[in-house]
C-alpha atoms as a PDB file:
ATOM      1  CA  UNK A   1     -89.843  10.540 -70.959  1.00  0.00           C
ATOM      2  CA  UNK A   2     -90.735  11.711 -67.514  1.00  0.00           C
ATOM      3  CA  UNK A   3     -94.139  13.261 -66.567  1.00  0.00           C
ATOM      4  CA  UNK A   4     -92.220  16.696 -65.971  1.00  0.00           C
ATOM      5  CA  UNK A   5     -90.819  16.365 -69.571  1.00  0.00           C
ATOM      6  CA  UNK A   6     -94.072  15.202 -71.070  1.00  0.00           C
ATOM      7  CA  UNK A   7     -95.495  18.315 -69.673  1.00  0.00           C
ATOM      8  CA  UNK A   8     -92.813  20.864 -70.885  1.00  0.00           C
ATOM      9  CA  UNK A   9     -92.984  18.873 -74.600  1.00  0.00           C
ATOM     10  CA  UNK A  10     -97.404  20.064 -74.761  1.00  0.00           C
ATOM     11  CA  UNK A  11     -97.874  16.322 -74.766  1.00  0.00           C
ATOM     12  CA  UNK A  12    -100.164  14.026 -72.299  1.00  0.00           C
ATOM     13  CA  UNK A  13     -99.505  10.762 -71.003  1.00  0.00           C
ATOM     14  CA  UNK A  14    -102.541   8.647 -69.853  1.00  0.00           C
ATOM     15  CA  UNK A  15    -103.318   5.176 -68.278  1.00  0.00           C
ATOM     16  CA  UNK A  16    -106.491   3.529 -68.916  1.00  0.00           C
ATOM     17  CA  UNK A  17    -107.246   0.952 -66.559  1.00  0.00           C
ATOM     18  CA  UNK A  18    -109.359  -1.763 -67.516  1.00  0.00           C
ATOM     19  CA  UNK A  19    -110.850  -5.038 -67.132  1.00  0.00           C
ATOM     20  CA  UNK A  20    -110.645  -7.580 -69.737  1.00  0.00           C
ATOM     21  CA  UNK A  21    -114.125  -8.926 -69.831  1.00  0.00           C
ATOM     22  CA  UNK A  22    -115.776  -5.643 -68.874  1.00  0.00           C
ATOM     23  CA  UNK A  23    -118.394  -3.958 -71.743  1.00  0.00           C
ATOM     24  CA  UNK A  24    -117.674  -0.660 -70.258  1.00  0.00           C
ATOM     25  CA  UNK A  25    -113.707  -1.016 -70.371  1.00  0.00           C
ATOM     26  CA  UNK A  26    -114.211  -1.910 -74.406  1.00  0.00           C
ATOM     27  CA  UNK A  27    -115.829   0.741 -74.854  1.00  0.00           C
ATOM     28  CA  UNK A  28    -113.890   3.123 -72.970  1.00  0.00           C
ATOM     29  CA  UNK A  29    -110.444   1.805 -75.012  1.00  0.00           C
ATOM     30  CA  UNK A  30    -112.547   2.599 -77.941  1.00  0.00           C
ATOM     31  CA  UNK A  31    -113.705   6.034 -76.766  1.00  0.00           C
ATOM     32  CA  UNK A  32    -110.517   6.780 -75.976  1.00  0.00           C
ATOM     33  CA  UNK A  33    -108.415   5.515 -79.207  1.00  0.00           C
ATOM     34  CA  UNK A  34    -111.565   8.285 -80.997  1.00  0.00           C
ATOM     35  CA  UNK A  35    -110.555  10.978 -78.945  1.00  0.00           C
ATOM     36  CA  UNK A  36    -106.186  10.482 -78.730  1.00  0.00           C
ATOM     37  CA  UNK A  37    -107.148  10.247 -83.448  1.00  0.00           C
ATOM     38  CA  UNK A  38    -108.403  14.073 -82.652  1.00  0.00           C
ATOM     39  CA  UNK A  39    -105.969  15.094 -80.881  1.00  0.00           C
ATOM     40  CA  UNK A  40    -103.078  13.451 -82.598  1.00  0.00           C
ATOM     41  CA  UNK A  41    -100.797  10.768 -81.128  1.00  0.00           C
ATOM     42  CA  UNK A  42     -97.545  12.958 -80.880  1.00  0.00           C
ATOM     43  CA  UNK A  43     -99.545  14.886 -78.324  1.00  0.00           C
ATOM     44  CA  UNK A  44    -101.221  12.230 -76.680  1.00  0.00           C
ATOM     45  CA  UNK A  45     -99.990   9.200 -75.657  1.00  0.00           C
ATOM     46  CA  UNK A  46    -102.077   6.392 -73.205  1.00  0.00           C
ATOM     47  CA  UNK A  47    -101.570   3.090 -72.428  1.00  0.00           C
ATOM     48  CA  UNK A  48    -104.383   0.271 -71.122  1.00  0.00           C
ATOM     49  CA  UNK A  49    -103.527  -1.252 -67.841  1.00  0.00           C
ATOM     50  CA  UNK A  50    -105.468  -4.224 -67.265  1.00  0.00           C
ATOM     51  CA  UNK A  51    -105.754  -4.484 -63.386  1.00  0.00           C
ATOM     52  CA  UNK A  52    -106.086  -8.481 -63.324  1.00  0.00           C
ATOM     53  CA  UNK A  53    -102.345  -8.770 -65.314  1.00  0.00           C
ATOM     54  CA  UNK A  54    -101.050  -5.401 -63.151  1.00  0.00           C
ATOM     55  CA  UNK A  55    -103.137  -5.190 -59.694  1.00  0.00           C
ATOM     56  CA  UNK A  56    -100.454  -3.926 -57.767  1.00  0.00           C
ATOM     57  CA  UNK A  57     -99.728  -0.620 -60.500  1.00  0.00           C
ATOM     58  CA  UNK A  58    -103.826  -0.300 -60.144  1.00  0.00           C
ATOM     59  CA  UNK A  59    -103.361  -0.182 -56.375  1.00  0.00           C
ATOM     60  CA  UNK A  60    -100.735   2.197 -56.333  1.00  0.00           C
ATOM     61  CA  UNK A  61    -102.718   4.800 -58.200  1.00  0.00           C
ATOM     62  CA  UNK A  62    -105.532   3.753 -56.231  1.00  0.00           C
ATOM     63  CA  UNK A  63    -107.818   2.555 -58.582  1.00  0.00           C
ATOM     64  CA  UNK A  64    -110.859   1.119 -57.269  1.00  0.00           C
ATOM     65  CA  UNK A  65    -113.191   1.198 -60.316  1.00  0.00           C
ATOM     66  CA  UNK A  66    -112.593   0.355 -63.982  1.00  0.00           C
ATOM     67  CA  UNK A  67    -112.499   1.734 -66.790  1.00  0.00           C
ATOM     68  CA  UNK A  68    -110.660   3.993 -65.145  1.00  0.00           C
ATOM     69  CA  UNK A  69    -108.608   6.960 -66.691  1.00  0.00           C
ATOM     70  CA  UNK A  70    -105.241   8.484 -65.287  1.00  0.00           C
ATOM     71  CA  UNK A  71    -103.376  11.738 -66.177  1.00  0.00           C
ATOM     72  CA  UNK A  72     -99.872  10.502 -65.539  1.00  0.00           C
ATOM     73  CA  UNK A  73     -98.399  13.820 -66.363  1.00  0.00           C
ATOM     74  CA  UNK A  74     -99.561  17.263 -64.708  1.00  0.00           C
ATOM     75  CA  UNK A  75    -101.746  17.615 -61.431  1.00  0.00           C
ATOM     76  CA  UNK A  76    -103.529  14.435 -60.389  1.00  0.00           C
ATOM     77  CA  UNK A  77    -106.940  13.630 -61.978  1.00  0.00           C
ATOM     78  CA  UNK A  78    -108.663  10.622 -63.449  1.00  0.00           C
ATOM     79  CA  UNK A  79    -112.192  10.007 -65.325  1.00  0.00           C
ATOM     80  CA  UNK A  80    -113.948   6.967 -64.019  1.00  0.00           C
ATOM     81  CA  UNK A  81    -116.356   5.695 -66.915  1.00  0.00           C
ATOM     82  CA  UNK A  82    -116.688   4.662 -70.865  1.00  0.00           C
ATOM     83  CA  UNK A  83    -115.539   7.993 -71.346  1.00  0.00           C
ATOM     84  CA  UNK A  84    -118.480   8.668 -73.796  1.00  0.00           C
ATOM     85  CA  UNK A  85    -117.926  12.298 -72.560  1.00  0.00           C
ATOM     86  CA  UNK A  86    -115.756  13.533 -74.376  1.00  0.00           C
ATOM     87  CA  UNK A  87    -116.008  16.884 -72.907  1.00  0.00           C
ATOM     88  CA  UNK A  88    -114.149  15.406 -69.436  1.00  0.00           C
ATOM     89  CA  UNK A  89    -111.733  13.667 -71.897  1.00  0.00           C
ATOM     90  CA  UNK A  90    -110.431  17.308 -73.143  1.00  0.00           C
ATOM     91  CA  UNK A  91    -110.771  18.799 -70.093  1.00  0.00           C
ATOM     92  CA  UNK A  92    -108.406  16.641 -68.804  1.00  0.00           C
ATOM     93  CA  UNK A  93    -106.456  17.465 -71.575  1.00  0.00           C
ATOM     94  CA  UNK A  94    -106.548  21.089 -71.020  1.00  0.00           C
ATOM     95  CA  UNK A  95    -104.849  20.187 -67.726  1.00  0.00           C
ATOM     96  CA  UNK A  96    -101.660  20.305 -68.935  1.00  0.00           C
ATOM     97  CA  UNK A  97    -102.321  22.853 -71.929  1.00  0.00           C
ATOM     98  CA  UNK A  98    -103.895  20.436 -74.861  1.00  0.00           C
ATOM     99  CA  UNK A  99    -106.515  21.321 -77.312  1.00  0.00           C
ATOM    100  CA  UNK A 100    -108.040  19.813 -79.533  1.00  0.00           C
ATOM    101  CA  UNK A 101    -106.278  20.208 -83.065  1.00  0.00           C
ATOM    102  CA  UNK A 102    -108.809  21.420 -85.909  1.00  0.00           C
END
């Protein structure tokens, strides 16, 4: 599916970048696995990047710090961090219309 299709579907597609023997990239891929359970898979979909296997897809959406996350559909934006914050998580979310499912 492409990011224009993702968007017109209410659905997210993310990119968690990563290092593989960084504390704060565990915990981010666990943060983030909580939040994606809330929300429901079918709406939100990520995948972890790890920049040592992949360096040149971290350098071509410039990432310079890990854990870093990447809305890969809708406008550009990204949440450096654990992503204990789950407040930035879903309003990155509400970037391309998703809320949190109740």
């Amino acid at each position: 599916m492409d990011e224009s299709a993702a968007e017109r579907s209410g659905s997210a597609r993310l990119v968690l970048y990563v290092s593989p023997d960084s504390h704060a990239s565990l915990k981010a891929r666990t943060n983030l696995a909580a939040i994606v359970e809330r929300y429901g898979p079918d709406r939100v979909r990520f995948e972890v990047c790890d920049v040592s296997r992949e360096p040149l897809r971290a350098e071509q959406d410039r990432i310079l710090y890990t854990p870093t996350l990447v809305l890969k559909s809708g406008p550009p934006a990204w949440i450096v961090g654990d992503l204990s914050d789950r407040g930035a998580v879903a309003q990155l979310l509400r970037l391309v219309g998703i809320e949190e499912t109740s």
